[in-house]
Protein backbone atom coordinates (compact mmCIF):
# COMPACT_ATOMS: atom_id res chain seq x y z
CA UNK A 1 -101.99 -47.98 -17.41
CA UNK A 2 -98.51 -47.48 -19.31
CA UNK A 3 -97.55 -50.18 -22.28
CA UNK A 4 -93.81 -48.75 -21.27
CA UNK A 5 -92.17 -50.90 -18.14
CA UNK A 6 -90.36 -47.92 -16.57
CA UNK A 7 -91.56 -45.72 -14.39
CA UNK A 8 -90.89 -42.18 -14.48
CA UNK A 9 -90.84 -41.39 -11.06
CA UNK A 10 -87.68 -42.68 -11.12
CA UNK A 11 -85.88 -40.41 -14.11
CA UNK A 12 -83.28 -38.08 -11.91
CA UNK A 13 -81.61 -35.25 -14.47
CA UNK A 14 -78.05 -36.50 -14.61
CA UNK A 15 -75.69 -34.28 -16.68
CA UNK A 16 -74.95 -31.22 -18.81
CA UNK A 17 -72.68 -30.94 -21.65
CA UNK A 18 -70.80 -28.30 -22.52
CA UNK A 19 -67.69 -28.35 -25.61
CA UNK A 20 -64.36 -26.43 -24.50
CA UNK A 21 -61.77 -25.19 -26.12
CA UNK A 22 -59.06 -25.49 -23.62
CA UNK A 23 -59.23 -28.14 -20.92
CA UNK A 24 -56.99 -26.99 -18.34
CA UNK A 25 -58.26 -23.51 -18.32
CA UNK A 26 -61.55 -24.97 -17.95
CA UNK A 27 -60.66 -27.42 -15.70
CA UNK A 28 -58.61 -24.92 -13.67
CA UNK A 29 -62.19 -22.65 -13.70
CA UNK A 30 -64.74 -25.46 -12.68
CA UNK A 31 -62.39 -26.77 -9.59
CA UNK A 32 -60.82 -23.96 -8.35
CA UNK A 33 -63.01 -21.09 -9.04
CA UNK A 34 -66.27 -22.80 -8.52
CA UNK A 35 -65.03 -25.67 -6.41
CA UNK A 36 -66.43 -29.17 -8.41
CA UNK A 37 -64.78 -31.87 -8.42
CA UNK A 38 -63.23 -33.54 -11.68
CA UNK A 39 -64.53 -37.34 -10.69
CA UNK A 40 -64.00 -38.85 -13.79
CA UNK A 41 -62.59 -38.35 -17.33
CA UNK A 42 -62.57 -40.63 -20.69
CA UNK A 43 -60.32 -40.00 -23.63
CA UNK A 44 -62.31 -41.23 -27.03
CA UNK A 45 -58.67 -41.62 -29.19
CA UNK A 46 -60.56 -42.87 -32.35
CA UNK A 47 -62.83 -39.69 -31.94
CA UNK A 48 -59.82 -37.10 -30.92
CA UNK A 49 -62.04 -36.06 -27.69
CA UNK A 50 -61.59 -35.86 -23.91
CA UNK A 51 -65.03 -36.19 -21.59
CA UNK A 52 -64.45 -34.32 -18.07
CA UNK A 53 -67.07 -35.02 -15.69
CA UNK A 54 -67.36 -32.51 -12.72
CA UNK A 55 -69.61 -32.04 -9.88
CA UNK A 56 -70.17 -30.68 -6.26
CA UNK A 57 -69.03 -33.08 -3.70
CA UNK A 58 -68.93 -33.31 -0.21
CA UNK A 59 -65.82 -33.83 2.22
CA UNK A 60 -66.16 -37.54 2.74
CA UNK A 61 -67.06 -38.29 -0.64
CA UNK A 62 -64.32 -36.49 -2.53
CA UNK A 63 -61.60 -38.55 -0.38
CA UNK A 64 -63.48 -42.35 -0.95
CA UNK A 65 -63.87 -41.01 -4.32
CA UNK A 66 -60.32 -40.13 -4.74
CA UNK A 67 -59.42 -43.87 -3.49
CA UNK A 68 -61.34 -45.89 -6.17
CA UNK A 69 -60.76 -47.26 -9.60
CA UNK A 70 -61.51 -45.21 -12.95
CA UNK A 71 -64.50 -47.58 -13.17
CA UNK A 72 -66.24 -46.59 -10.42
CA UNK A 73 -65.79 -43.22 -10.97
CA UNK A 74 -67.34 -43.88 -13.56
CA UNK A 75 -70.14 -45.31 -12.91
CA UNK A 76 -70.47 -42.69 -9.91
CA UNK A 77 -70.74 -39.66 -12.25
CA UNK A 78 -73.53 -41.25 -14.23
CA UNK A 79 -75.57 -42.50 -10.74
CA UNK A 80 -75.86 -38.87 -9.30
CA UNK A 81 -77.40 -35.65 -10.27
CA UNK A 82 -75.89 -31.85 -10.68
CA UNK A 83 -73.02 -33.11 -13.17
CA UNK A 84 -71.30 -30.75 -15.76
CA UNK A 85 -69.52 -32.39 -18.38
CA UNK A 86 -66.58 -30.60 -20.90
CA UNK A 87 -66.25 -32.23 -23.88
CA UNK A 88 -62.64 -31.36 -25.40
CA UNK A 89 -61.87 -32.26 -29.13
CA UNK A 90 -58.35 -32.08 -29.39
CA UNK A 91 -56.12 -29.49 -30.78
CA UNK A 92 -59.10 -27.08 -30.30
CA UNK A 93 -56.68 -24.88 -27.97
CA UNK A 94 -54.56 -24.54 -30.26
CA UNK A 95 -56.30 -22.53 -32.97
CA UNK A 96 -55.99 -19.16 -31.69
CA UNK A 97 -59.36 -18.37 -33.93
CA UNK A 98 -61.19 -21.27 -32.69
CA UNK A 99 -64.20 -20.48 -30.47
CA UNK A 100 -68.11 -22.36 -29.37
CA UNK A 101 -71.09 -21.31 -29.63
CA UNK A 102 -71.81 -20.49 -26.02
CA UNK A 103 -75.25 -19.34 -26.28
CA UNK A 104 -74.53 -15.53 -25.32
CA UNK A 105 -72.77 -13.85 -28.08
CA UNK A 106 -76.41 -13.99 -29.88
CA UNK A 107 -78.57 -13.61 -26.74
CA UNK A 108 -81.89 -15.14 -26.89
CA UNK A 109 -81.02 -17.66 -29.81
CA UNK A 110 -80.58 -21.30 -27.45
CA UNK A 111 -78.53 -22.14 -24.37
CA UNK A 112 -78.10 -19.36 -21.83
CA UNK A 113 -75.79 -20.21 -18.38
CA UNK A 114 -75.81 -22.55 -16.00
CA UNK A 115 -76.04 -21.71 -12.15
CA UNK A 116 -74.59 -22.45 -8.78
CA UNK A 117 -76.48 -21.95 -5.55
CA UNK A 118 -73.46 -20.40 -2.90
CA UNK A 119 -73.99 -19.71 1.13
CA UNK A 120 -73.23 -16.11 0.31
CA UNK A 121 -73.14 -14.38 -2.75
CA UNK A 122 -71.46 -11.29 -1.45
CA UNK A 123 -68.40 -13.53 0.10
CA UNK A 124 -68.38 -15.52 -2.90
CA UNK A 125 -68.11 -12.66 -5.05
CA UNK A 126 -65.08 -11.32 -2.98
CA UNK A 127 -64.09 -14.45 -3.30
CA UNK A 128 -63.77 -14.60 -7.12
CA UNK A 129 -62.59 -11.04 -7.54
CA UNK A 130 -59.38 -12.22 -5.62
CA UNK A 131 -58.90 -14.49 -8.87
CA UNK A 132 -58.31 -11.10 -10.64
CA UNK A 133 -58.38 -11.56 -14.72
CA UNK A 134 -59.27 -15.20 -14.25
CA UNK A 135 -62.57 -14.38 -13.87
CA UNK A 136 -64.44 -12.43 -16.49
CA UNK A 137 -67.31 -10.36 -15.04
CA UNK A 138 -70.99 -10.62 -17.09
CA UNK A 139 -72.80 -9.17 -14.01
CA UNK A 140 -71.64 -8.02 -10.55
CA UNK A 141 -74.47 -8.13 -7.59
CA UNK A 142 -73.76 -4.42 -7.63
CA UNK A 143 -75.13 -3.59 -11.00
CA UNK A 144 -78.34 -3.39 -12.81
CA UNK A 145 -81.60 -3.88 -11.13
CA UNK A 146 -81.33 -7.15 -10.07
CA UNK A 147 -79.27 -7.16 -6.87
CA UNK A 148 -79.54 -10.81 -5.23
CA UNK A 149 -77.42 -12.36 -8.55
CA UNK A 150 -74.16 -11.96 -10.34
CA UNK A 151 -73.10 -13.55 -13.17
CA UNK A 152 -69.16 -14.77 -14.29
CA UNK A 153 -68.24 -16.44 -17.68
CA UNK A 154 -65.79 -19.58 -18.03
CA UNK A 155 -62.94 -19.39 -20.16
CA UNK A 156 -65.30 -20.44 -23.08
CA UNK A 157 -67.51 -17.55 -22.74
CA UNK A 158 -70.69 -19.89 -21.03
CA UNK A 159 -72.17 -17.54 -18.65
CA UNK A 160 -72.60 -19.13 -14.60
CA UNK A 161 -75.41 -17.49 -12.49
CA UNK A 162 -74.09 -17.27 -8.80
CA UNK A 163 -77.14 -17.49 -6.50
CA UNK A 164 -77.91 -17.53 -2.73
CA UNK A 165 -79.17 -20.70 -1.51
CA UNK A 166 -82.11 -18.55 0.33
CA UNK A 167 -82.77 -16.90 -3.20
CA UNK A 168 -86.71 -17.23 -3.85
């Protein structure tokens, strides 16, 4: 028997964190490349920093969602699962030197991608070739070995692993 009162059946992963250097190119990225949803944001002015939180969300949800208060937008990006957050501390995009660690300049020394599961990777990939230079290529399904994945990177470098939902 557990001397904790919580049970940890009940523990859900909730969110990701990733810092960005410029938020509407990021922003631009996560919606309309990739398709979230920005459901909430918090500016921090005593800490110079701007929280996006971003997620996948269905038809009838994105509209009630559009329709409530910042509160409850809130409080529905930390009660759900699958949520990216970009952290932005201010006048980061404008430092043309200024860059993150994204994990993949120095491969195999911490954080890696994140991934998306799409109803058809070779659509989707058409898809965000007709974005042209606004998406940067790490991987196309057509190369290497490794033909059921692809992999783009944000405008931050941070790789994102397109999968098919049938991928085993």
């Amino acid at each position: 028997m557990s001397e904790f009162k919580t049970d940890i059946k009940t523990y859900e992963f909730n969110h990701t964190m990733i810092r960005v250097k410029d938020p509407k190119a990021s922003l631009y990225f996560y919606e309309e490349i990739l398709g979230m949803k920005l459901i909430s944001s918090l500016e921090n002015e005593s800490g110079k920093f701007t929280l996006y939180f971003l997620a996948y969300v269905n038809e009838k949800d994105a509209a009630a969602l559009d329709a409530k208060p910042k509160d409850e937008r809130r409080a529905y990006a930390f009660n759900r699962s699958g949520v990216l957050e970009l952290t932005h501390n201010w006048g980061t995009e404008n430092d043309a030197d200024f860059s993150y660690a994204n994990g993949n300049s120095n491969p195999g020394r911490g954080f890696g991608h994140t991934a998306i599961i799409v109803d058809d990777i070779q659509e989707a990939c058409k898809r965000f070739e007709s974005f042209g230079d606004k998406v940067k290529w790490v991987k196309r399904v057509t190369d290497g070995n490794m033909k059921n994945i692809a992999f783009i990177a944000d405008p931050d470098g941070y790789w994102v692993e397109i999968l098919n939902r049938a991928f085993a």
